[in-house]
PDB file of N, CA and C in Angstrom:
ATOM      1  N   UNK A   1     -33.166 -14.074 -10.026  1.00  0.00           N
ATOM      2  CA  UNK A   1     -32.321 -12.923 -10.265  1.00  0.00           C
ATOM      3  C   UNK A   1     -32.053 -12.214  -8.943  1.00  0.00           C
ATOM      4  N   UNK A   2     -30.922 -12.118  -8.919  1.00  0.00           N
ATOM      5  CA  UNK A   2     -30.460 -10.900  -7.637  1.00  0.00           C
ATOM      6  C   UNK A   2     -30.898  -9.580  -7.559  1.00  0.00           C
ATOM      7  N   UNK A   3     -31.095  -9.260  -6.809  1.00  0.00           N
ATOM      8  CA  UNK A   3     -31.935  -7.818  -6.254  1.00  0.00           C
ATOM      9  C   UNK A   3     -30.887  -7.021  -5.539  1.00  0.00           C
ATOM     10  N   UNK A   4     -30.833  -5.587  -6.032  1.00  0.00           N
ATOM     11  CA  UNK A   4     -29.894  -5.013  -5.144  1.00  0.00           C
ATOM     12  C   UNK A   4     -29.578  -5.216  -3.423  1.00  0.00           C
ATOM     13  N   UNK A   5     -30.703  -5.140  -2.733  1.00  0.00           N
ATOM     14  CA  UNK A   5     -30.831  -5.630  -1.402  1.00  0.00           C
ATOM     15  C   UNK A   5     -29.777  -7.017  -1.174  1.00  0.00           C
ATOM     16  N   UNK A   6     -29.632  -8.260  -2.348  1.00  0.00           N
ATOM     17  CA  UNK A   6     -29.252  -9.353  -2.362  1.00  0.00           C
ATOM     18  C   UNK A   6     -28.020  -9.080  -2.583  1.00  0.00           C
ATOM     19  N   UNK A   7     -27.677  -8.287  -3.402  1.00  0.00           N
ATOM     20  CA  UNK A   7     -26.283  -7.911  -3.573  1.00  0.00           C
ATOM     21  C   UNK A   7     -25.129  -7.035  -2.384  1.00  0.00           C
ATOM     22  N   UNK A   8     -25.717  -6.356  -2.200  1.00  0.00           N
ATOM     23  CA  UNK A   8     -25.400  -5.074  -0.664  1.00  0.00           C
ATOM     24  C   UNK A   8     -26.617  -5.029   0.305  1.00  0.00           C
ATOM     25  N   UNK A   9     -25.367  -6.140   1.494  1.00  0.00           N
ATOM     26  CA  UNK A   9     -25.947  -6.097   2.775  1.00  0.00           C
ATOM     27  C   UNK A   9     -25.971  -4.935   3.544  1.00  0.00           C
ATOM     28  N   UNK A  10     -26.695  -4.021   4.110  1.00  0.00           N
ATOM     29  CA  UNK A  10     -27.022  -3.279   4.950  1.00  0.00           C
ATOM     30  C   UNK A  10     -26.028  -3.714   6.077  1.00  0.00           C
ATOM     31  N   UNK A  11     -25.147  -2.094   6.934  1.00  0.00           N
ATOM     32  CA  UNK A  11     -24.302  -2.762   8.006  1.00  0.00           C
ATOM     33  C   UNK A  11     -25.413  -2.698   9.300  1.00  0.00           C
ATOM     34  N   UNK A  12     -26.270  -2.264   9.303  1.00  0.00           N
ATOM     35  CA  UNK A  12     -27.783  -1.890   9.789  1.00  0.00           C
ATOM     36  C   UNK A  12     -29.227  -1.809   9.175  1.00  0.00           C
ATOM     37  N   UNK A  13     -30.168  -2.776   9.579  1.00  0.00           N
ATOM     38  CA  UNK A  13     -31.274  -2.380   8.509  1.00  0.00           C
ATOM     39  C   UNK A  13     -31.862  -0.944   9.210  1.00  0.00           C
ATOM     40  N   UNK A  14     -32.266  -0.540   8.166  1.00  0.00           N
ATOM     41  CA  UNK A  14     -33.367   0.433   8.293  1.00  0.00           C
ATOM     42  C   UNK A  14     -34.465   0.165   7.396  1.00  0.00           C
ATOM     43  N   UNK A  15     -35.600   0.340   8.109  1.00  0.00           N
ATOM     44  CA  UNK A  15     -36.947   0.022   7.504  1.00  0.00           C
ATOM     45  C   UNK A  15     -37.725   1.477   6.648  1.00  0.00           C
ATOM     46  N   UNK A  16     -38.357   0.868   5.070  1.00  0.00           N
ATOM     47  CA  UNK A  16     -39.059   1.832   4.963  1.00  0.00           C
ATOM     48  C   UNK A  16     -40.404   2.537   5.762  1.00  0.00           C
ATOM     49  N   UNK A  17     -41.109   3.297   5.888  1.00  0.00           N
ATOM     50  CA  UNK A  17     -42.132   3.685   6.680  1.00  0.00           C
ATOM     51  C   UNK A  17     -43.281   2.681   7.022  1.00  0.00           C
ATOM     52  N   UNK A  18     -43.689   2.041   6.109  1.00  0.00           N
ATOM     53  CA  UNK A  18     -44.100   0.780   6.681  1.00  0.00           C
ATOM     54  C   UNK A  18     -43.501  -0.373   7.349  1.00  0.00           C
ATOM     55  N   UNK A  19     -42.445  -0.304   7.216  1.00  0.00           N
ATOM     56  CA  UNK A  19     -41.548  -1.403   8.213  1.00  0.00           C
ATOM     57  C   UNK A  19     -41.419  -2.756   7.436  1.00  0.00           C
ATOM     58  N   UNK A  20     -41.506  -2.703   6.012  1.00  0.00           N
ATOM     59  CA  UNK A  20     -41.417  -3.924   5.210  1.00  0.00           C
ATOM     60  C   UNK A  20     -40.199  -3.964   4.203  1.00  0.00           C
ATOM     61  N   UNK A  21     -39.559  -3.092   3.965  1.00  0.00           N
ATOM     62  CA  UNK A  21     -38.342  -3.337   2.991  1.00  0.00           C
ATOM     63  C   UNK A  21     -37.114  -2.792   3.501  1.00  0.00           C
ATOM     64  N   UNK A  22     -36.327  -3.750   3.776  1.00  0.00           N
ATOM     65  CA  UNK A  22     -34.971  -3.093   4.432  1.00  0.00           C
ATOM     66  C   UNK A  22     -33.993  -2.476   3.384  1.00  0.00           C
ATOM     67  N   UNK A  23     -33.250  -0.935   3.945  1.00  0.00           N
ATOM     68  CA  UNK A  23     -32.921  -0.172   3.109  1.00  0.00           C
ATOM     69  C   UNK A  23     -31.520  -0.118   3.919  1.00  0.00           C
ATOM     70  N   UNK A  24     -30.588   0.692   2.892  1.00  0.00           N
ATOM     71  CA  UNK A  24     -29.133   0.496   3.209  1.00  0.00           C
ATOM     72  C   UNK A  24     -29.012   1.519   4.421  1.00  0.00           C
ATOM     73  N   UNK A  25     -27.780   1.593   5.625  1.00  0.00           N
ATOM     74  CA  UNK A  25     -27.393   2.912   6.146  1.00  0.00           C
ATOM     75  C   UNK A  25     -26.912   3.741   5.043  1.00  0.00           C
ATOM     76  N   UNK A  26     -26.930   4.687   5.326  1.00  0.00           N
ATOM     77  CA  UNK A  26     -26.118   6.183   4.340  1.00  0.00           C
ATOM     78  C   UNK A  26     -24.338   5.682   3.592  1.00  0.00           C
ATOM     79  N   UNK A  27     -23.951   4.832   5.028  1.00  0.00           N
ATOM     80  CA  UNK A  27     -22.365   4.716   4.808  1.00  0.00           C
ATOM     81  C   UNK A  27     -22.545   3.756   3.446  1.00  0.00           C
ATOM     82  N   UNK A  28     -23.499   2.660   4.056  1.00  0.00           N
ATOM     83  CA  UNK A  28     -23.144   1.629   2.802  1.00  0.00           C
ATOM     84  C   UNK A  28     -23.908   1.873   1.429  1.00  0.00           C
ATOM     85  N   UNK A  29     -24.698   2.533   1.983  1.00  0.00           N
ATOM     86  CA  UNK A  29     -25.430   3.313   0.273  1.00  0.00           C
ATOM     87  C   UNK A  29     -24.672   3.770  -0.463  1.00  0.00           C
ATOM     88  N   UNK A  30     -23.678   5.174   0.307  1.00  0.00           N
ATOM     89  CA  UNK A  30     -22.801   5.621  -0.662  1.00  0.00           C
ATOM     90  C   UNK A  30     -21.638   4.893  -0.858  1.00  0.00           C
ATOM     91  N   UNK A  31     -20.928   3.788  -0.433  1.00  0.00           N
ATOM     92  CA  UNK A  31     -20.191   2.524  -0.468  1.00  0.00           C
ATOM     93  C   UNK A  31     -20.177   1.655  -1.824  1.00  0.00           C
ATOM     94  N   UNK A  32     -21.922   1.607  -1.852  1.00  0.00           N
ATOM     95  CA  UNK A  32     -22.106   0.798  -3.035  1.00  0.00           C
ATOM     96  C   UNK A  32     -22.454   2.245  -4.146  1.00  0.00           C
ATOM     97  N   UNK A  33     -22.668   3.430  -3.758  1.00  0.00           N
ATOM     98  CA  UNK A  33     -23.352   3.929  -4.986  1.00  0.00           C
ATOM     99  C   UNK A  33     -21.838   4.433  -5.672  1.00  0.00           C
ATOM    100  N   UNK A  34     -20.581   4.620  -5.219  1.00  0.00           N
ATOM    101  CA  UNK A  34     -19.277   4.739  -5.404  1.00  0.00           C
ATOM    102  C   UNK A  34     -18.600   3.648  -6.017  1.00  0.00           C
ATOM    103  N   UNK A  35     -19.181   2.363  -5.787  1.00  0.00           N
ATOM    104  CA  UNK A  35     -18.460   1.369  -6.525  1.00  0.00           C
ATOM    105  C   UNK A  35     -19.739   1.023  -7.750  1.00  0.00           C
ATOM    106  N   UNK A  36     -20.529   1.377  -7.620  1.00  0.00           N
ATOM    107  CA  UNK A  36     -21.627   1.119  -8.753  1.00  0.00           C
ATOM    108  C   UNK A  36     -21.198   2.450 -10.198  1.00  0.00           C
ATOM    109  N   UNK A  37     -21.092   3.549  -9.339  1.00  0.00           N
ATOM    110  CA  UNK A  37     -20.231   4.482 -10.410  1.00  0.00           C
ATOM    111  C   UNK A  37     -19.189   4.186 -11.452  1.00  0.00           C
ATOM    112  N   UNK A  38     -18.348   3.497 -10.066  1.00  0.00           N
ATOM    113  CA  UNK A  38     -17.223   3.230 -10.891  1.00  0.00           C
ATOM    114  C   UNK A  38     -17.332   2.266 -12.065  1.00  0.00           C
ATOM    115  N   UNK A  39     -17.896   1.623 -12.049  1.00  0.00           N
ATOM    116  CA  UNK A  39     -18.143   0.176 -13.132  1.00  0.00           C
ATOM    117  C   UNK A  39     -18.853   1.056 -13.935  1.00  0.00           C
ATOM    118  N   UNK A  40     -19.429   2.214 -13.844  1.00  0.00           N
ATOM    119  CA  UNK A  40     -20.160   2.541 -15.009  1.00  0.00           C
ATOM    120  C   UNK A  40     -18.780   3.254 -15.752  1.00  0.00           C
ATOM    121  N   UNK A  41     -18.301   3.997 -15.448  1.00  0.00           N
ATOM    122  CA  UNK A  41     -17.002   4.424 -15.870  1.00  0.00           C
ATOM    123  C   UNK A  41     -16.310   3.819 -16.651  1.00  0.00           C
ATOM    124  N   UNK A  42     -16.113   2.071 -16.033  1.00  0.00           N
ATOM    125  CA  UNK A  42     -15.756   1.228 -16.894  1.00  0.00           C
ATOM    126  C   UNK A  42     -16.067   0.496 -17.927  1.00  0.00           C
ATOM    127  N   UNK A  43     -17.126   0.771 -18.293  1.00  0.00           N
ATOM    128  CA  UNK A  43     -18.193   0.072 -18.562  1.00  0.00           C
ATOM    129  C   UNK A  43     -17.857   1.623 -20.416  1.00  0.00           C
ATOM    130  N   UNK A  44     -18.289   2.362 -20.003  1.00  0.00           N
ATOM    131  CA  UNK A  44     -17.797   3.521 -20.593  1.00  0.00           C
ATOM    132  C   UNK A  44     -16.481   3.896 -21.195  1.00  0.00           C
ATOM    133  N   UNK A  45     -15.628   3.555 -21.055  1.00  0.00           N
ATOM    134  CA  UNK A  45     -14.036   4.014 -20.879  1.00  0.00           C
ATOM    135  C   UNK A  45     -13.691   2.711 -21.655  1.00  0.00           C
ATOM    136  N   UNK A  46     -14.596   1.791 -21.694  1.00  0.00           N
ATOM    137  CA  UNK A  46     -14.799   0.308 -22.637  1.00  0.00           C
ATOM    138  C   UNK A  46     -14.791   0.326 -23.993  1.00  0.00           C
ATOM    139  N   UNK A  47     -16.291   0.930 -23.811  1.00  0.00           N
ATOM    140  CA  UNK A  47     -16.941   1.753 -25.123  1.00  0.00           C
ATOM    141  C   UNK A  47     -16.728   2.517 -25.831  1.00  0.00           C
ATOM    142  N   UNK A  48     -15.696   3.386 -25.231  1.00  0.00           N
ATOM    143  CA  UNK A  48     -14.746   4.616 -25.845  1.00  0.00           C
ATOM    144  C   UNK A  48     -13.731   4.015 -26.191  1.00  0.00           C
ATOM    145  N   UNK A  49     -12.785   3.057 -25.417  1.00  0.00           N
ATOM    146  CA  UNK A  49     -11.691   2.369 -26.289  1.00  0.00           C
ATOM    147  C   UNK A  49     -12.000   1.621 -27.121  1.00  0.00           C
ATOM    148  N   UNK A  50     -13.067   0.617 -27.275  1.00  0.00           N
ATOM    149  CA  UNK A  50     -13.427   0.169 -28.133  1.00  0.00           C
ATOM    150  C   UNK A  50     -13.731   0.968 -29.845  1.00  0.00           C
ATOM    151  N   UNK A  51     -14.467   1.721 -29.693  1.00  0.00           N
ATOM    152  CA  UNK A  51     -14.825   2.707 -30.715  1.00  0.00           C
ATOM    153  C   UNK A  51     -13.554   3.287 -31.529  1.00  0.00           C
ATOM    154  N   UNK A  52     -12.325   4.377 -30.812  1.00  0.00           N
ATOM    155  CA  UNK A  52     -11.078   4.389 -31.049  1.00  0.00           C
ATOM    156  C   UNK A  52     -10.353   3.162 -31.816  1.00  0.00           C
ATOM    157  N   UNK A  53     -10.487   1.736 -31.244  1.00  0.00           N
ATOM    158  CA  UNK A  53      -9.928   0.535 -31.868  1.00  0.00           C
ATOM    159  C   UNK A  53     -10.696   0.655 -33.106  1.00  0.00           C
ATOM    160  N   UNK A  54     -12.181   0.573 -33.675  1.00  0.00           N
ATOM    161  CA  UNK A  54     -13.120   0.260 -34.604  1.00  0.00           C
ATOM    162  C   UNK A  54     -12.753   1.586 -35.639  1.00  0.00           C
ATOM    163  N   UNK A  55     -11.998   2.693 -35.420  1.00  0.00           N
ATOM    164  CA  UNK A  55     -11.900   3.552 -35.897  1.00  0.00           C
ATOM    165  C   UNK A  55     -10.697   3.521 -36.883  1.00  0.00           C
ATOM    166  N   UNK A  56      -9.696   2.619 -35.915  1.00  0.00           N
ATOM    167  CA  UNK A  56      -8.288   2.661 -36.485  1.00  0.00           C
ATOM    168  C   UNK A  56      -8.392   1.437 -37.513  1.00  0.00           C
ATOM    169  N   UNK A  57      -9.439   0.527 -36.957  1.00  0.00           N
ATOM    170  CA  UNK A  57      -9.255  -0.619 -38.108  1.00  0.00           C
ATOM    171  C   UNK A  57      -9.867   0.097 -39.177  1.00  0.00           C
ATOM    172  N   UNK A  58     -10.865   1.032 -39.432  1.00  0.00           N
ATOM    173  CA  UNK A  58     -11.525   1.656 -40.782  1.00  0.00           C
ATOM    174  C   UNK A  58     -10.743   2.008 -41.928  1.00  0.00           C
ATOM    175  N   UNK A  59      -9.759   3.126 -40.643  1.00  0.00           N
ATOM    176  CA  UNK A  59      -8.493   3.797 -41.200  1.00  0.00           C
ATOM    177  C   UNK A  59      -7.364   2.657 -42.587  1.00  0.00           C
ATOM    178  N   UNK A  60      -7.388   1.213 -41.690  1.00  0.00           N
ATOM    179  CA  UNK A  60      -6.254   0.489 -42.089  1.00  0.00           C
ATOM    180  C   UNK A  60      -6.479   0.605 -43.624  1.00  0.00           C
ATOM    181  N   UNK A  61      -5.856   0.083 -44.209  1.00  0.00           N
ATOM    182  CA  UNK A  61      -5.595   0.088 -46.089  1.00  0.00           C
ATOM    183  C   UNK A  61      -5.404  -0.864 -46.530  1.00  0.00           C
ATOM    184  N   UNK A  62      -6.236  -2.504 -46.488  1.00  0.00           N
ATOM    185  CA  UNK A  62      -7.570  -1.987 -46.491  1.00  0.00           C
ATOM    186  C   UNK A  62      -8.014  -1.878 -45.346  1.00  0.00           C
ATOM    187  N   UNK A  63      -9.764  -1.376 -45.082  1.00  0.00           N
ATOM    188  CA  UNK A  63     -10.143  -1.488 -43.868  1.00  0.00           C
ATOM    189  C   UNK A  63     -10.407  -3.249 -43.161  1.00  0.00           C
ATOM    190  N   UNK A  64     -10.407  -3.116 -42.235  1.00  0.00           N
ATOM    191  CA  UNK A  64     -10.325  -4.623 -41.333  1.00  0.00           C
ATOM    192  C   UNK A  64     -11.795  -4.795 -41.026  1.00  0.00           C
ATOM    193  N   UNK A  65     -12.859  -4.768 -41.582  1.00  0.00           N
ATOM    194  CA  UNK A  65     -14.556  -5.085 -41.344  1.00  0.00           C
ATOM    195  C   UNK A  65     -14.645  -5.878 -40.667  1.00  0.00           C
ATOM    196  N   UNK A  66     -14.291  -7.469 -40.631  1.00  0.00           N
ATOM    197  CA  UNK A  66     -14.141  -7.837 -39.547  1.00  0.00           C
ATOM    198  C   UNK A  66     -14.211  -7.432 -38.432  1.00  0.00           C
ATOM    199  N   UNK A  67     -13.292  -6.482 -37.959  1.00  0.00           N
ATOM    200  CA  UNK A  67     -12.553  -6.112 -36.572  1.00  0.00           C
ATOM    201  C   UNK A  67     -13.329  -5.101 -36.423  1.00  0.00           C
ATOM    202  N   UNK A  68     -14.332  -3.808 -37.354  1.00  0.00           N
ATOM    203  CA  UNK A  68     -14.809  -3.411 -37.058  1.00  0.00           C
ATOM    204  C   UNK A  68     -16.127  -3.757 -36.346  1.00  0.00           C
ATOM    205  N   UNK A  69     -16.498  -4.882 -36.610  1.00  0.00           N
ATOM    206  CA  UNK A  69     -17.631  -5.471 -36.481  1.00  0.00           C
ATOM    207  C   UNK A  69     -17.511  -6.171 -35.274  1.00  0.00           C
ATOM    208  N   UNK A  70     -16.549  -6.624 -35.102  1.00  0.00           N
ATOM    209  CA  UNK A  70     -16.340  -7.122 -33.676  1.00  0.00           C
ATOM    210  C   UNK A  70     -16.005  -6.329 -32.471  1.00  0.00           C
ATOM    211  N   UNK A  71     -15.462  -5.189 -32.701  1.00  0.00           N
ATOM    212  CA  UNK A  71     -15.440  -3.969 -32.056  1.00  0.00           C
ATOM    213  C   UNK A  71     -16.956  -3.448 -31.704  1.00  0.00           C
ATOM    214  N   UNK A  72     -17.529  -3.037 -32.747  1.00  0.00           N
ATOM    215  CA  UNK A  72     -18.743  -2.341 -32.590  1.00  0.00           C
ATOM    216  C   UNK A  72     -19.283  -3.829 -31.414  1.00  0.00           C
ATOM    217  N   UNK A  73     -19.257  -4.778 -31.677  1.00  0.00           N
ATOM    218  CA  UNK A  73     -20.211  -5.792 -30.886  1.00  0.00           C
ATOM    219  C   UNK A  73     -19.808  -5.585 -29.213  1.00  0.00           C
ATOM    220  N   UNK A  74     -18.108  -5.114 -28.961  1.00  0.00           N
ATOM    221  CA  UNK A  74     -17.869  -4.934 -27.792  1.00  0.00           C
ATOM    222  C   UNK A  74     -18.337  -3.591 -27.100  1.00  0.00           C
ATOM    223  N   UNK A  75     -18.954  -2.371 -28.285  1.00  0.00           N
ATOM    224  CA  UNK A  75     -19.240  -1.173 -27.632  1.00  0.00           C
ATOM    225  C   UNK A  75     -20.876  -1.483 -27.219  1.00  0.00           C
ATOM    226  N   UNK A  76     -21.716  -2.318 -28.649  1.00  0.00           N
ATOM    227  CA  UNK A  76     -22.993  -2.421 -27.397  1.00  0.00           C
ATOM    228  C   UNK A  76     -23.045  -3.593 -26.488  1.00  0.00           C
ATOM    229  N   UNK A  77     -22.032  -4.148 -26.085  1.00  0.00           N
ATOM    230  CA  UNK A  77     -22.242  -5.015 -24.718  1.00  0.00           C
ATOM    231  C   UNK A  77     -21.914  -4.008 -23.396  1.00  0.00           C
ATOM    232  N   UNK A  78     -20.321  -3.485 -23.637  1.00  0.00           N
ATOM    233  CA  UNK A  78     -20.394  -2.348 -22.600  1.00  0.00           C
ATOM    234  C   UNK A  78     -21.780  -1.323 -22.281  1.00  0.00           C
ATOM    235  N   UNK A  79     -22.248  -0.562 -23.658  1.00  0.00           N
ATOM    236  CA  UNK A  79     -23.364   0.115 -23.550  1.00  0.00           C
ATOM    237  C   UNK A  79     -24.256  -0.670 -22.556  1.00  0.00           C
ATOM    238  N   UNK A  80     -24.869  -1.985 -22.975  1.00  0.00           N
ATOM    239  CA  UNK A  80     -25.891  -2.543 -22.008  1.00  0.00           C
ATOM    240  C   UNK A  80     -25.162  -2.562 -20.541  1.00  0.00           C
ATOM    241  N   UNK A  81     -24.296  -3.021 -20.540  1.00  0.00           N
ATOM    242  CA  UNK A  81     -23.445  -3.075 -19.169  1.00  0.00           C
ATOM    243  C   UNK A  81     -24.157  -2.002 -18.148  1.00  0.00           C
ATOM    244  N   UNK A  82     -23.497  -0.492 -18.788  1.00  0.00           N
ATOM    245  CA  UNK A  82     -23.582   0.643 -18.314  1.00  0.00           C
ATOM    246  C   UNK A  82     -25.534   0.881 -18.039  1.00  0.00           C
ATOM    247  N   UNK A  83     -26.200   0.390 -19.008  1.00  0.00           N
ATOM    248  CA  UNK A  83     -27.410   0.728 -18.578  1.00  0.00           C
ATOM    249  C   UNK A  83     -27.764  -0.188 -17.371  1.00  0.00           C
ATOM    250  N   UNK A  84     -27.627  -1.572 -17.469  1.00  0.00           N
ATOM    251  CA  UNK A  84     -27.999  -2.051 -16.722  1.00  0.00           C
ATOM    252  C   UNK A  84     -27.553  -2.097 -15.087  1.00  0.00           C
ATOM    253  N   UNK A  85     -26.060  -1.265 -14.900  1.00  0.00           N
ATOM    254  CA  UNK A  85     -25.731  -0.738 -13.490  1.00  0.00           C
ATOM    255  C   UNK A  85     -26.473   0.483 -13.141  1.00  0.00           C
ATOM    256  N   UNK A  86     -27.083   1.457 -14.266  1.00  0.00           N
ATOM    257  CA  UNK A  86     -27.936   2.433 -14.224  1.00  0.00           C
ATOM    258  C   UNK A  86     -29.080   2.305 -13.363  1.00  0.00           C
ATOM    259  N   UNK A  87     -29.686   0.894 -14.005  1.00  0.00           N
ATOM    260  CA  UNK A  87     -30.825   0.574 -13.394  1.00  0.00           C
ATOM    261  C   UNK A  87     -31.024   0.240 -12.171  1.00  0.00           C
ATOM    262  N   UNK A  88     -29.755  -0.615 -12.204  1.00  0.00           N
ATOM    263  CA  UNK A  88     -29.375  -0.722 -10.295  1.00  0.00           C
ATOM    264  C   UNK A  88     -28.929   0.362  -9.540  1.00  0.00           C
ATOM    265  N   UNK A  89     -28.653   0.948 -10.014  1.00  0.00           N
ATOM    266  CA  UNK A  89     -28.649   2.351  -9.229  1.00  0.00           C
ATOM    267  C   UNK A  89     -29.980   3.593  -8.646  1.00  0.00           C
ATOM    268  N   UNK A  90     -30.828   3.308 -10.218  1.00  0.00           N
ATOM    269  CA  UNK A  90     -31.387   3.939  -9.459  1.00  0.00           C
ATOM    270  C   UNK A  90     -32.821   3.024  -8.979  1.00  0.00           C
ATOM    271  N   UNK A  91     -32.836   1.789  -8.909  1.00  0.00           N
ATOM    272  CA  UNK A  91     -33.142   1.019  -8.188  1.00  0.00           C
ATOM    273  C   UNK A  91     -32.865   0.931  -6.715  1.00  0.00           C
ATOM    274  N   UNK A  92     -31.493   1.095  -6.208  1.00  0.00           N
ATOM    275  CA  UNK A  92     -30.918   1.491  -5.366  1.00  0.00           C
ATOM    276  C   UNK A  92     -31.698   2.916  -4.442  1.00  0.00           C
ATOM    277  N   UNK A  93     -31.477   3.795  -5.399  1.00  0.00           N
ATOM    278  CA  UNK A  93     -31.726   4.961  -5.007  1.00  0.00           C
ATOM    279  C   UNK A  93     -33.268   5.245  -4.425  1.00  0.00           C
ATOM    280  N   UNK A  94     -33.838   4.763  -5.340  1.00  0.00           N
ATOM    281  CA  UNK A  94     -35.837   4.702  -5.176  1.00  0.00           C
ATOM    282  C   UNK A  94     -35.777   3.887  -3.595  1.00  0.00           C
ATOM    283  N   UNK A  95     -35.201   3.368  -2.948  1.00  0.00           N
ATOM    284  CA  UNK A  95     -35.137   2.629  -1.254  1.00  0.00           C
ATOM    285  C   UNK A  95     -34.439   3.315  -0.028  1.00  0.00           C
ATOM    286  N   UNK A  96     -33.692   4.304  -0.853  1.00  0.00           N
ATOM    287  CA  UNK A  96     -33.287   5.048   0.249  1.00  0.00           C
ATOM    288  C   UNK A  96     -34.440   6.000   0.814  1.00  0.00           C
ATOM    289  N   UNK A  97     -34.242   5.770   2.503  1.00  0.00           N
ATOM    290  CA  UNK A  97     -35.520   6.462   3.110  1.00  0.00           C
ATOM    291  C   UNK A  97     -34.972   8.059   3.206  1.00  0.00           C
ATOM    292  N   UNK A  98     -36.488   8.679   3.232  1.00  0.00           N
ATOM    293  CA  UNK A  98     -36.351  10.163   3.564  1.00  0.00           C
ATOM    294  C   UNK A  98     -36.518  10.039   5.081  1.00  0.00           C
ATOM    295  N   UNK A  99     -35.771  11.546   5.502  1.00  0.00           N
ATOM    296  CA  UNK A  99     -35.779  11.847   7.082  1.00  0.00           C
ATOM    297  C   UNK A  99     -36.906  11.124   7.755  1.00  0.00           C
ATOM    298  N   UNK A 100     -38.162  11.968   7.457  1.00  0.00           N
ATOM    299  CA  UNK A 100     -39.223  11.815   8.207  1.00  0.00           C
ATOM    300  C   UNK A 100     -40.070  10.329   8.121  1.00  0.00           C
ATOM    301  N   UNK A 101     -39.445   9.310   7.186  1.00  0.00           N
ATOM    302  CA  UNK A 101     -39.204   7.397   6.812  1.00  0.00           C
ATOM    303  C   UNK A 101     -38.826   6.977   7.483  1.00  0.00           C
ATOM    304  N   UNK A 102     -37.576   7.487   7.996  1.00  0.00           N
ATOM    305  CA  UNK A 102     -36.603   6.603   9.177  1.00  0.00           C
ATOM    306  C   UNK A 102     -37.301   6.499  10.587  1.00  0.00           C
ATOM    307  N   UNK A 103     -37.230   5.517  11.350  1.00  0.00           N
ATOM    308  CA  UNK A 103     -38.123   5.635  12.736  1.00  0.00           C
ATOM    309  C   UNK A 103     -36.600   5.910  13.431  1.00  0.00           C
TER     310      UNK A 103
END
């Protein structure tokens, strides 16, 4: 499995205080923590259109169960989506060094 580190190369390493895990510069931290946002957004904005769709098929006369059901299946894949960029984030976040970390 890929590891955030594996995913976003550092344009510079910086070492944590022990000098064993290389952590992002600031630029590319917030680089990736801006495009990691965004997918959650999408990820979200998924889940919300989806739901809206699952809503209108209820509405139909008759309702479309089917389609609701296949809907609902697309809101918890987005849902996991969104958690699981969560996790990389703040996976992400737990490596960024404090001031007095940085040599």
């Amino acid at each position: 499995m890929l590891t955030v580190q594996h995913l976003f190369r550092p344009e510079g390493i910086v070492s944590d205080a022990k000098g064993q895990v290389p952590l992002q510069t600031s630029a590319e931290f917030a680089r990736t923590h801006n495009a990691q946002a965004h997918e959650i957004i999408d990820a979200i904005t998924a889940a919300v259109t989806s739901a809206q769709a699952g809503l209108n098929w209820l509405r139909a006369e008759p309702p479309d169960l089917e389609e609701v059901r296949r809907v609902l299946n697309f809101i918890a894949n987005d849902g996991k989506r969104a958690a699981k960029i969560v996790i990389r984030l703040r996976a992400l976040i737990e490596k960024v060094p404090t001031a007095d970390a940085v040599h």
